[in-house]
N, C-alpha and C. Protein backbone atom coordinates (compact mmCIF):
# COMPACT_ATOMS: atom_id res chain seq x y z
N UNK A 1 -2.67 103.62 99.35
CA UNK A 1 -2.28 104.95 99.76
C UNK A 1 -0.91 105.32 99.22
N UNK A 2 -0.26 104.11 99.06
CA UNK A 2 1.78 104.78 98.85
C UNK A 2 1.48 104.97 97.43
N UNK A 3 0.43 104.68 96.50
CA UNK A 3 0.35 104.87 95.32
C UNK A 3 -0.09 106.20 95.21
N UNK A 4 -1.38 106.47 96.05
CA UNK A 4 -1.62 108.02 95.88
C UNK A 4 0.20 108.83 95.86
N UNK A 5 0.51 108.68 97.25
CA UNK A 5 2.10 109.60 97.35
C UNK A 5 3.02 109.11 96.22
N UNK A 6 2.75 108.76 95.30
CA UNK A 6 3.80 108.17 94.59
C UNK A 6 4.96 107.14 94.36
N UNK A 7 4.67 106.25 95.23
CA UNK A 7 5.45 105.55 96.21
C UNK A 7 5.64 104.53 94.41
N UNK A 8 7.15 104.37 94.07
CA UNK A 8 7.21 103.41 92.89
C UNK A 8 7.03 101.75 93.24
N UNK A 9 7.09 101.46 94.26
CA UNK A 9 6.91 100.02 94.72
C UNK A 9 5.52 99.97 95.05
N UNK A 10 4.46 100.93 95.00
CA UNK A 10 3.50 100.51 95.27
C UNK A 10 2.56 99.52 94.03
N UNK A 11 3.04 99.73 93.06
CA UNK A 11 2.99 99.30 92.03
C UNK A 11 2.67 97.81 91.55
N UNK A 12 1.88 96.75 90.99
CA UNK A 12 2.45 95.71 90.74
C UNK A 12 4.06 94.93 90.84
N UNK A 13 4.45 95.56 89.28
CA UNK A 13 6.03 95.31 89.12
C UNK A 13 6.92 95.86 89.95
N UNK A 14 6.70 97.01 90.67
CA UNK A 14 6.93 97.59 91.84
C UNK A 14 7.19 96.99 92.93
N UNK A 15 6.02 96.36 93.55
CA UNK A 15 6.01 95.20 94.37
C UNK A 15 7.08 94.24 94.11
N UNK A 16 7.53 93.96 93.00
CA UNK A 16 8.04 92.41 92.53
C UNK A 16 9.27 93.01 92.46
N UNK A 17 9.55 94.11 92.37
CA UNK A 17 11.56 94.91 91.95
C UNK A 17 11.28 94.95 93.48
N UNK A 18 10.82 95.30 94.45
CA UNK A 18 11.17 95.67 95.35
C UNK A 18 11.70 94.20 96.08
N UNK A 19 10.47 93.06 95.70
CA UNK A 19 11.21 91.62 96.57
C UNK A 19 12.05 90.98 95.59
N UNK A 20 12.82 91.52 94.85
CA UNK A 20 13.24 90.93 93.77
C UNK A 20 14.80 91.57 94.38
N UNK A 21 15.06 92.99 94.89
CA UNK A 21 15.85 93.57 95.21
C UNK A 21 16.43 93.53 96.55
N UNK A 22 15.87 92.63 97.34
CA UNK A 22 15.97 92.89 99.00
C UNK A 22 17.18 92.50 99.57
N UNK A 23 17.57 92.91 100.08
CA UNK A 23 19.28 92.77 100.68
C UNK A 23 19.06 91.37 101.21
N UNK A 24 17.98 91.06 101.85
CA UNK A 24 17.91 89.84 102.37
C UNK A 24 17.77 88.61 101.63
N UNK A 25 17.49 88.85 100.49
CA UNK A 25 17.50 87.95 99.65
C UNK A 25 19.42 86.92 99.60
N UNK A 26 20.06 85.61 99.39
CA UNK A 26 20.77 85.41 99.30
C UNK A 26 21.38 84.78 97.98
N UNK A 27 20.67 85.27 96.84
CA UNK A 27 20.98 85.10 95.44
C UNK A 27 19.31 85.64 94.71
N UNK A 28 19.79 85.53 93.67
CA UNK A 28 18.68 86.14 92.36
C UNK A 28 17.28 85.02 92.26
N UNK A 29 16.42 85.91 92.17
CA UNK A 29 15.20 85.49 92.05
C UNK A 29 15.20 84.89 90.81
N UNK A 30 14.75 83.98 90.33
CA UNK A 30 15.31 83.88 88.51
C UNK A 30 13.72 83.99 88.45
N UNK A 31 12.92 83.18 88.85
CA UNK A 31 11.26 82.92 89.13
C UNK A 31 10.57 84.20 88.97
N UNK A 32 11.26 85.23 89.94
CA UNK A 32 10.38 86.68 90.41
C UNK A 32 11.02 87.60 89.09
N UNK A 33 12.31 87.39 88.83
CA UNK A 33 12.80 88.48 87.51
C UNK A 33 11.85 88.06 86.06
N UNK A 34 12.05 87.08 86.01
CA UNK A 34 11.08 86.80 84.34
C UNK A 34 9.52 86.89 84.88
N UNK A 35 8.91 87.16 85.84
CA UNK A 35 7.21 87.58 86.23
C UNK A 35 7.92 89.14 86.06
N UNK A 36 8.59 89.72 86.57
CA UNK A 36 8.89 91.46 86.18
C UNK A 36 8.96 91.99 84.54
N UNK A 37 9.51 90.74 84.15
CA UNK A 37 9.70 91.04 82.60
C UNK A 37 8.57 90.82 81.96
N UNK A 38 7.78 89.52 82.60
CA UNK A 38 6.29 89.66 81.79
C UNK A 38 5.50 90.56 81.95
N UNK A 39 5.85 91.25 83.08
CA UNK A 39 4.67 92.37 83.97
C UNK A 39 4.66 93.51 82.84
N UNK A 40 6.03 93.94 82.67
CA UNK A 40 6.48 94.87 81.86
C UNK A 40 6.20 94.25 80.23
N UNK A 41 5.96 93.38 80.00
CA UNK A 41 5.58 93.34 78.49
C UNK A 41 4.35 93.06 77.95
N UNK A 42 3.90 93.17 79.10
CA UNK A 42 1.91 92.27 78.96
C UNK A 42 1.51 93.79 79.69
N UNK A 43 1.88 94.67 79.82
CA UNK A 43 0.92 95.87 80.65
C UNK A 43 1.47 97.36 80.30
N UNK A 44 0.62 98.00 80.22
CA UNK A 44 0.27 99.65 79.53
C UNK A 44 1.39 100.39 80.53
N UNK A 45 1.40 100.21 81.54
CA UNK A 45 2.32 100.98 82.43
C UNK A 45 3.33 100.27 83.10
N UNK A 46 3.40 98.89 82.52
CA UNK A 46 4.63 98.21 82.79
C UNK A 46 5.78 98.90 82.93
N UNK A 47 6.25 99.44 81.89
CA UNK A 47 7.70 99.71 81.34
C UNK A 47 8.35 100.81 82.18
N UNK A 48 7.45 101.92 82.25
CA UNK A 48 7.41 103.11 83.10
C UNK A 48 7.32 103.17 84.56
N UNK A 49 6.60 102.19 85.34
CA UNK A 49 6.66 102.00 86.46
C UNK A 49 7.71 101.10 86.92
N UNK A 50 8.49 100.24 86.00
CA UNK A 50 9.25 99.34 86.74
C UNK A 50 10.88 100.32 86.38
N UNK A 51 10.59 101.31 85.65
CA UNK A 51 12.20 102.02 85.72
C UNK A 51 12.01 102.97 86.64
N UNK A 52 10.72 103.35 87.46
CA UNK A 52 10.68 104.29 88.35
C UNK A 52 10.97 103.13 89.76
N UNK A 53 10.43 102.34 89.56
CA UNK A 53 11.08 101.60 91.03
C UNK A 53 12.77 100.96 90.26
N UNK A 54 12.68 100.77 90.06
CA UNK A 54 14.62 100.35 89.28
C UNK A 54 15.32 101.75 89.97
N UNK A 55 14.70 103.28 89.63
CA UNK A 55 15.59 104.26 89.27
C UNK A 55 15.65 104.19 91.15
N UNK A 56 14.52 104.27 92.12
CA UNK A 56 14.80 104.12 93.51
C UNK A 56 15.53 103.63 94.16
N UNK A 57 15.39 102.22 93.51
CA UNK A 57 16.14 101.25 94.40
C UNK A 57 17.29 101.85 94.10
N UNK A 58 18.37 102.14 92.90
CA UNK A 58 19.57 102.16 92.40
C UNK A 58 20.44 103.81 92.91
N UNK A 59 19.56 104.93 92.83
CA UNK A 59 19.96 106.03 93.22
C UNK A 59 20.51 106.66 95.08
N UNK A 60 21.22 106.77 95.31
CA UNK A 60 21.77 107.33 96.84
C UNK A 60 21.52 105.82 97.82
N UNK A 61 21.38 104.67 96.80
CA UNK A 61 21.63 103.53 98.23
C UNK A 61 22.85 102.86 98.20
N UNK A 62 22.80 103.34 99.60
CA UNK A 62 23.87 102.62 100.12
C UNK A 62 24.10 101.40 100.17
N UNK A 63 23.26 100.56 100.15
CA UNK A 63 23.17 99.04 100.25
C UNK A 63 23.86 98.49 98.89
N UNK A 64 24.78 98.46 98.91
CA UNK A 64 25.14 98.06 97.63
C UNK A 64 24.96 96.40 96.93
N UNK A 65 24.34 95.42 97.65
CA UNK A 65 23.87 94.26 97.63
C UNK A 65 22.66 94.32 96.97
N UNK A 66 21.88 95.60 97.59
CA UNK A 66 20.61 95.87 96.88
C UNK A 66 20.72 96.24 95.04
N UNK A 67 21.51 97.34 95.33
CA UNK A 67 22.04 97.63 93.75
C UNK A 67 22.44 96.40 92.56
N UNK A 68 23.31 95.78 93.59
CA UNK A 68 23.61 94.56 92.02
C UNK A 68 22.63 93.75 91.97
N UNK A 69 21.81 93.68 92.96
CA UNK A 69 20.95 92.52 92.47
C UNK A 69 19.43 93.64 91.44
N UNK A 70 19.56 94.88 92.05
CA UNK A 70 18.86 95.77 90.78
C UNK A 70 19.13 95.83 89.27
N UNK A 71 20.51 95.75 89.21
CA UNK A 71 20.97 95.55 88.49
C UNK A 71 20.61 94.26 87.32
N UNK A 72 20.96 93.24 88.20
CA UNK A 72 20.52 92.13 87.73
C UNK A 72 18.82 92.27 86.87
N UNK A 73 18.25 92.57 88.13
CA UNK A 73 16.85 92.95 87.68
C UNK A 73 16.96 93.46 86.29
N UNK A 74 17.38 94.58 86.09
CA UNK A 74 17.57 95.35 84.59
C UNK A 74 18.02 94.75 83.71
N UNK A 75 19.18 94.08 83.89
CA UNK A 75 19.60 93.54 82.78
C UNK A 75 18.78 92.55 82.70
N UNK A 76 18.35 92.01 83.34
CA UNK A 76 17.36 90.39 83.10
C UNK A 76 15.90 91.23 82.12
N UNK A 77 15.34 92.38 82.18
CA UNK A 77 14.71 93.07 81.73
C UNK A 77 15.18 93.69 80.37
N UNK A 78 16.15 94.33 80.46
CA UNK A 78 16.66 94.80 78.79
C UNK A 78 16.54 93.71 77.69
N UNK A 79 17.38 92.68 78.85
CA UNK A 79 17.61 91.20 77.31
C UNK A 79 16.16 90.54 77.12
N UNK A 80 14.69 90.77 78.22
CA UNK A 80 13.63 89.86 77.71
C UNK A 80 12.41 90.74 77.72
N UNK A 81 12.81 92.33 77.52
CA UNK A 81 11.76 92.91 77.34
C UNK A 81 11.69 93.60 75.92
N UNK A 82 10.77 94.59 75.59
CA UNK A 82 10.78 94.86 74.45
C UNK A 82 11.15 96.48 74.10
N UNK A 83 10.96 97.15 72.91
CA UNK A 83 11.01 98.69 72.88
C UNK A 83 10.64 99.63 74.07
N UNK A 84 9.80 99.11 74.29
CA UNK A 84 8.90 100.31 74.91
C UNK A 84 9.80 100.62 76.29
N UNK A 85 10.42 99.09 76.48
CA UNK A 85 11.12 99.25 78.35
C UNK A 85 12.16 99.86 77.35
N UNK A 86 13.34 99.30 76.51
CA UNK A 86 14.48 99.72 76.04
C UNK A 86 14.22 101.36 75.92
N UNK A 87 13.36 101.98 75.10
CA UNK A 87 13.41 103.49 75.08
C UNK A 87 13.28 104.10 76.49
N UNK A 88 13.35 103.65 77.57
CA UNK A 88 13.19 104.31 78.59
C UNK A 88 14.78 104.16 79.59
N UNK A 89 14.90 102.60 78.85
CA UNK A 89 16.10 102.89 79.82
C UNK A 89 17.85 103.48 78.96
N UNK A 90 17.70 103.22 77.71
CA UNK A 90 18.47 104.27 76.97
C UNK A 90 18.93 105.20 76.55
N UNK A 91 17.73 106.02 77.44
CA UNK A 91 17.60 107.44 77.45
C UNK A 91 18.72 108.28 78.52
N UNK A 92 19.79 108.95 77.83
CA UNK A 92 20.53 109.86 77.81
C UNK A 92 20.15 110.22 79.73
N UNK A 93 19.13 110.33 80.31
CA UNK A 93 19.07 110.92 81.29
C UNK A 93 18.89 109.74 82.19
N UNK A 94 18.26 108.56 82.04
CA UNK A 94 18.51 107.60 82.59
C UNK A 94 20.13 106.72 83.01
N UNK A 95 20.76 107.03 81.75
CA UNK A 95 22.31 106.58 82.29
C UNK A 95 22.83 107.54 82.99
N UNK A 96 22.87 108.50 82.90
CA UNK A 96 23.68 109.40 83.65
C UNK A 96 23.00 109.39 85.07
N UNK A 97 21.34 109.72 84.93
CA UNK A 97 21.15 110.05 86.32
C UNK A 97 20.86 108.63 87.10
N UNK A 98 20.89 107.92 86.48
CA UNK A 98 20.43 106.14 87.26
C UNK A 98 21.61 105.77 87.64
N UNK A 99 22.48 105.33 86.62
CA UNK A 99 23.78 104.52 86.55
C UNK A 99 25.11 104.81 86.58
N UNK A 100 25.18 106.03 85.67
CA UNK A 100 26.55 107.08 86.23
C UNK A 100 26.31 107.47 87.26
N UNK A 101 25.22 107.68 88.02
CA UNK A 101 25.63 108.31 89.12
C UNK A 101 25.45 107.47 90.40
N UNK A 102 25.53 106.09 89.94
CA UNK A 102 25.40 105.44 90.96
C UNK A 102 27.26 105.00 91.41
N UNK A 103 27.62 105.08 90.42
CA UNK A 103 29.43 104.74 90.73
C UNK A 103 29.85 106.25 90.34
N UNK A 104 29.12 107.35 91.12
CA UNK A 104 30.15 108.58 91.10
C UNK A 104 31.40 108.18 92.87
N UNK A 105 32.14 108.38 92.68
CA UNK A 105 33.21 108.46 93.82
C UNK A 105 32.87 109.02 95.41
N UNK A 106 31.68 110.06 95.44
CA UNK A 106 31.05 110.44 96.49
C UNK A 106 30.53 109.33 97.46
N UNK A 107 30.19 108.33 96.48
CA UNK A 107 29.24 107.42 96.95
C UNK A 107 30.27 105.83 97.53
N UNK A 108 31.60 106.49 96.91
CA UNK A 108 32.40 105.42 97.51
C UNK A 108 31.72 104.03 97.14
N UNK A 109 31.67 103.38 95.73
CA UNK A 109 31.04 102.02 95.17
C UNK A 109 32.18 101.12 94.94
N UNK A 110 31.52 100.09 95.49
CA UNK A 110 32.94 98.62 95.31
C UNK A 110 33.38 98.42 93.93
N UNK A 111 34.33 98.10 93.64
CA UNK A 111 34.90 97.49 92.28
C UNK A 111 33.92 97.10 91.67
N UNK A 112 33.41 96.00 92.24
CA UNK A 112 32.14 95.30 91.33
C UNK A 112 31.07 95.42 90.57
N UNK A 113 30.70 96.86 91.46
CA UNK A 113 29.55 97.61 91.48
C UNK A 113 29.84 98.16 89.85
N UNK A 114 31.19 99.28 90.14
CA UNK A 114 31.55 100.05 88.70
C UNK A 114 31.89 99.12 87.72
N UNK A 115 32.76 98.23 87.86
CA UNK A 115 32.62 97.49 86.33
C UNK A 115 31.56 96.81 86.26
N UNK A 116 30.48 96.58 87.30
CA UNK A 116 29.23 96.03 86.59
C UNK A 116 28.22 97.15 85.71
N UNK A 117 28.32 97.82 86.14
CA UNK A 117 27.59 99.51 85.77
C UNK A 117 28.28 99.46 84.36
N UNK A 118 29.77 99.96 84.37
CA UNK A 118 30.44 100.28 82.84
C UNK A 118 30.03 99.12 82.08
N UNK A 119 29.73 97.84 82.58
CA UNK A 119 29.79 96.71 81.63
C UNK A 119 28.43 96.68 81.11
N UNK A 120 27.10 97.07 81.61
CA UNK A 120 26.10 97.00 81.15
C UNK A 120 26.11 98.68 79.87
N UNK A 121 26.68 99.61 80.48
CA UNK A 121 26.61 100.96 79.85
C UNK A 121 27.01 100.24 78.27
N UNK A 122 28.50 99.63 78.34
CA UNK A 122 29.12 99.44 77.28
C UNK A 122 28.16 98.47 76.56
N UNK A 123 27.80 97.23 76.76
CA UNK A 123 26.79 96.33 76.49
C UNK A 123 25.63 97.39 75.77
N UNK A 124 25.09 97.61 76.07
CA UNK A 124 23.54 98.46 75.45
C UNK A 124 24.43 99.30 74.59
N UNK A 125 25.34 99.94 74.38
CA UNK A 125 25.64 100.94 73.87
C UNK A 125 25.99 100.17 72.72
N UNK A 126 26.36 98.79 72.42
CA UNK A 126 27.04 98.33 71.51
C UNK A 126 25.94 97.74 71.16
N UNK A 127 24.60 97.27 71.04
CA UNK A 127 23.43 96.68 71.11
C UNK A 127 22.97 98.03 70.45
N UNK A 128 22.44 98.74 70.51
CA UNK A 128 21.56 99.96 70.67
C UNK A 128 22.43 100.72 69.31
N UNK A 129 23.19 100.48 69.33
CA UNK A 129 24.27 101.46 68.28
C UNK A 129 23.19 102.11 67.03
N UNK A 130 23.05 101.07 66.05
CA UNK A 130 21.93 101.27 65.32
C UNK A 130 20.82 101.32 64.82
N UNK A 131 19.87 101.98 66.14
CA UNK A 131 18.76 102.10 66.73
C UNK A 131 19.15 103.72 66.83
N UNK A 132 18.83 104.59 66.29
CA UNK A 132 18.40 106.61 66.36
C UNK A 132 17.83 106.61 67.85
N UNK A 133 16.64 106.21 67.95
CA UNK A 133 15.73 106.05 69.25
C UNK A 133 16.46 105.86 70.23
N UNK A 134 17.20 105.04 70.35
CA UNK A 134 17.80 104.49 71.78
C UNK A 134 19.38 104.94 71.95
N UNK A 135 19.82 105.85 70.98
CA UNK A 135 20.99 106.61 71.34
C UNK A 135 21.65 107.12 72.50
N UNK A 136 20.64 107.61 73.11
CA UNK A 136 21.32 108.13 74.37
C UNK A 136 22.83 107.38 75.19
N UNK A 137 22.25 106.15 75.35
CA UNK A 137 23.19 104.94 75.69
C UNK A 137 24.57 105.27 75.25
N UNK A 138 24.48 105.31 73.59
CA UNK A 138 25.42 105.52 72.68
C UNK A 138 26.70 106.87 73.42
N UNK A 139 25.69 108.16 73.67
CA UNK A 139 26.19 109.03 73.69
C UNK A 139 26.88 109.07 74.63
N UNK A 140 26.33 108.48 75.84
CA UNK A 140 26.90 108.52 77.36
C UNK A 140 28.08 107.66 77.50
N UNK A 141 28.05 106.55 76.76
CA UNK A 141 29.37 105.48 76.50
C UNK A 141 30.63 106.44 76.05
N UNK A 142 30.18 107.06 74.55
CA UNK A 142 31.21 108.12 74.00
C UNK A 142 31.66 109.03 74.99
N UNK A 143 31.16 109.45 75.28
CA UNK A 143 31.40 111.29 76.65
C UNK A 143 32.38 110.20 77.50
N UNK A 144 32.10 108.99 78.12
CA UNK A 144 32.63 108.86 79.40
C UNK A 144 33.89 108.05 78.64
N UNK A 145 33.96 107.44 77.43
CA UNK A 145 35.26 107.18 77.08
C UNK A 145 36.32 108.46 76.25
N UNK A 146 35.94 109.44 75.39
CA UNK A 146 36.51 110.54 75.60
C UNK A 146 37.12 110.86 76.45
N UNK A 147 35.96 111.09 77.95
CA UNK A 147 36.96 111.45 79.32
C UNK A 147 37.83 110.73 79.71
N UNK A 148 37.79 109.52 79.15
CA UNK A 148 39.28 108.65 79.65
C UNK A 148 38.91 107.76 80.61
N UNK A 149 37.90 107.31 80.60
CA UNK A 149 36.93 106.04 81.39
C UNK A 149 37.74 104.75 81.07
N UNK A 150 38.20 103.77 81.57
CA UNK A 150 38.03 102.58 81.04
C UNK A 150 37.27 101.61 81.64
N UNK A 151 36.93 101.12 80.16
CA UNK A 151 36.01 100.16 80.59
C UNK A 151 36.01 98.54 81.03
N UNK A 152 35.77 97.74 81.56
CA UNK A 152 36.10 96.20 81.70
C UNK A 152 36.19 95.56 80.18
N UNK A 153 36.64 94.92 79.97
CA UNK A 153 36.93 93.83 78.72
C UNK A 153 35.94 93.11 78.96
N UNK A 154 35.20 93.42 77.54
CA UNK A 154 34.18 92.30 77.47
C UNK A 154 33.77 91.44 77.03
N UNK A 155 33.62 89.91 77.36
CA UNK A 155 33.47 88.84 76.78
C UNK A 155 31.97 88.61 75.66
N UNK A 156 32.41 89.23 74.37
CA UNK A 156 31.62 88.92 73.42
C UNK A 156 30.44 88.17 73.18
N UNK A 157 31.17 87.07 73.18
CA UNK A 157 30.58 85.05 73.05
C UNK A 157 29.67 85.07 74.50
N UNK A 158 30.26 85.88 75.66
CA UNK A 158 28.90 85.38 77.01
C UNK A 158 27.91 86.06 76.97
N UNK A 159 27.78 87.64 76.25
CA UNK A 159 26.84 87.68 76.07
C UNK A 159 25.56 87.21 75.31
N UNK A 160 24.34 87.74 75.87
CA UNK A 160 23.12 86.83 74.95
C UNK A 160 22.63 88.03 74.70
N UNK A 161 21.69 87.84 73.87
CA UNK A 161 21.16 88.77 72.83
C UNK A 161 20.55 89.62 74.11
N UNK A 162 20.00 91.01 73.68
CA UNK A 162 19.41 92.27 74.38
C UNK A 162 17.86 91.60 74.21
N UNK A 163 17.26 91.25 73.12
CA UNK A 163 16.01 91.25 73.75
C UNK A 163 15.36 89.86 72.65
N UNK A 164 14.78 89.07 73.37
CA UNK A 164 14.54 87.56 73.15
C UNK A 164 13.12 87.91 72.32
N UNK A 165 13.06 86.98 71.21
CA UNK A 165 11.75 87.59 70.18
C UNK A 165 10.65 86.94 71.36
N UNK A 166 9.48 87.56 70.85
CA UNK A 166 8.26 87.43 72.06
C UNK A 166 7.99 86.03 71.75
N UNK A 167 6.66 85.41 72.28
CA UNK A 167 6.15 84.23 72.59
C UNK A 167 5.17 84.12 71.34
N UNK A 168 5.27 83.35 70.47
CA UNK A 168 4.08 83.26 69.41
C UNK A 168 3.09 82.46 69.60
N UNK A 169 1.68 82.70 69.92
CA UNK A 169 1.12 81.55 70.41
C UNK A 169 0.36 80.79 69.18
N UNK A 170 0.31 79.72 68.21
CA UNK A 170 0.20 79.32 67.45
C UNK A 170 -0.88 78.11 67.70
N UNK A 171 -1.76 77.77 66.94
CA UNK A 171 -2.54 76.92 66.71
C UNK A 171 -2.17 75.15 67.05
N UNK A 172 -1.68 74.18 67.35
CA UNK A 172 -1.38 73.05 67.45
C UNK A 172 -1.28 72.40 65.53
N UNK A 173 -0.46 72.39 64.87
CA UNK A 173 -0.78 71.77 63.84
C UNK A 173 -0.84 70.58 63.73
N UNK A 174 -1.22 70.35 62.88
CA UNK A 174 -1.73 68.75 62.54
C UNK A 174 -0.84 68.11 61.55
N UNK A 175 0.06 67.27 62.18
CA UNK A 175 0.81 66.41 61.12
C UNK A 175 0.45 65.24 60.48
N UNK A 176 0.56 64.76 59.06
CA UNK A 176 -0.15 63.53 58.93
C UNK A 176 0.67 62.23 59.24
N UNK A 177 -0.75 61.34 59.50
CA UNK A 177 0.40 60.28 60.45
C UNK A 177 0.54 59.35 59.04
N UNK A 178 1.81 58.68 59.79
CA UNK A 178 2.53 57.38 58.52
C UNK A 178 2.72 56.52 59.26
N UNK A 179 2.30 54.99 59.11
CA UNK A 179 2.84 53.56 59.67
C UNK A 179 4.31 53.75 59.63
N UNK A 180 5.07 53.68 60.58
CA UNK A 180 6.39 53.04 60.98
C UNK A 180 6.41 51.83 60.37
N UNK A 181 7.31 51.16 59.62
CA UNK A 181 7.81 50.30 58.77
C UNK A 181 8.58 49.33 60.06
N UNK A 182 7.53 48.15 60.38
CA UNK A 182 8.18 47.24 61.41
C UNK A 182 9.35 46.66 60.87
N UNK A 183 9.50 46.58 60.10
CA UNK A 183 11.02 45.71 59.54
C UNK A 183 11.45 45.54 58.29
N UNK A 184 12.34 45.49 58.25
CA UNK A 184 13.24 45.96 56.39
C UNK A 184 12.30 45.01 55.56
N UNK A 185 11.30 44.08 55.80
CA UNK A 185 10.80 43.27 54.74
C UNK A 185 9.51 44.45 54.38
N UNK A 186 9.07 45.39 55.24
CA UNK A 186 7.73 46.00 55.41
C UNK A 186 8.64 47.12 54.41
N UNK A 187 9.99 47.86 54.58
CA UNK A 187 10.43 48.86 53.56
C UNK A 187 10.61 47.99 52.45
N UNK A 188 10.87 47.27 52.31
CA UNK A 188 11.30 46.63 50.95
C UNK A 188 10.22 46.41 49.97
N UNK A 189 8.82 45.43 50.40
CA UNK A 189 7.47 45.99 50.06
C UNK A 189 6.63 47.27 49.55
N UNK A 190 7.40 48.30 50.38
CA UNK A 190 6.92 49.59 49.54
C UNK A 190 7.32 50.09 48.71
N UNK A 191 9.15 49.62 48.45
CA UNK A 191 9.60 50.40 47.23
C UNK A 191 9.27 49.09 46.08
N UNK A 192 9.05 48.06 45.83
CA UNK A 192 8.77 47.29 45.03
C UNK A 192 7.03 47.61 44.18
């Protein structure tokens, strides 16, 4: 039924951002985030349904425990998913209306919260740079440093790549086998 109303957690991956996100939780799912990332890369409406429950959880809550660990969620998603999630969450209207406006000042957000927000903005934006498609990122980084934003200093070297090449599933090859040479008299024999 919450699927008829639109409900974004009614969802598979939905389901899994939502227990993936729960205040009650007392650290990160590592188990439940990489099943979200497969959900989203093995399925037709992956990508789209898990930024509509992302964009819920993250918008007008107050719970701000909930948020970073959404957070988490996303970024654990940007770095091991593929195009299809990246064009959705790069999009010009997604930073502003997801993530800028989750550390607007109305909302009164902890330190942590905003340099975790600017640090992912800046991150994708520097990732994404030369990618046309996924600009938006780009643009929203520029506008908010123009305005005189600063951003956290960011450690280069800790980051890991945005998005991990997929899984190749390959045949078992067949190596040919060679006798191990029991003892220097058995190598010495073969080169003679």
């Amino acid at each position: 039924m919450d699927y008829l109303l639109g409900s974004p957690f009614s969802t598979p991956v939905g389901q899994r951002i939502e227990r993936a996100t729960s205040a009650v939780l007392r650290a990160e799912d590592w188990g439940l985030n990489m099943e979200i990332c497969d959900i989203i890369n093995e399925t037709d409406d992956g990508p789209r349904d898990a930024v509509k429950a992302i964009k819920k959880r993250v918008v007008a809550n107050n719970n701000f425990q909930e948020v970073m660990l959404t957070l988490t969620v996303l970024e654990a998603c940007v770095k091991n998913c593929g195009r299809r999630f990246h064009a959705l969450i790069a999009a010009q209207d997604f930073i502003e209306g997801v993530l800028v406006r989750a550390i607007l000042p109305k909302y009164n957000p902890p330190t942590a919260l905003t340099d975790r927000v600017l640090s992912l903005i800046q991150s994708w934006a520097d990732a994404f740079r030369s990618s046309p498609s996924l600009s938006g990122v780009v643009l929203v980084y520029e506008d908010l440093r123009r305005r005189g934003l600063e951003f956290p200093m960011t450690d280069l070297d800790a980051l890991s790549p945005i998005h991990t090449p997929s899984r190749v599933r390959q045949a078992p090859v067949s190596l040919p086998t060679y006798r191990q040479p029991r003892s220097i008299i058995d190598i010495i024999s073969r080169i003679a």
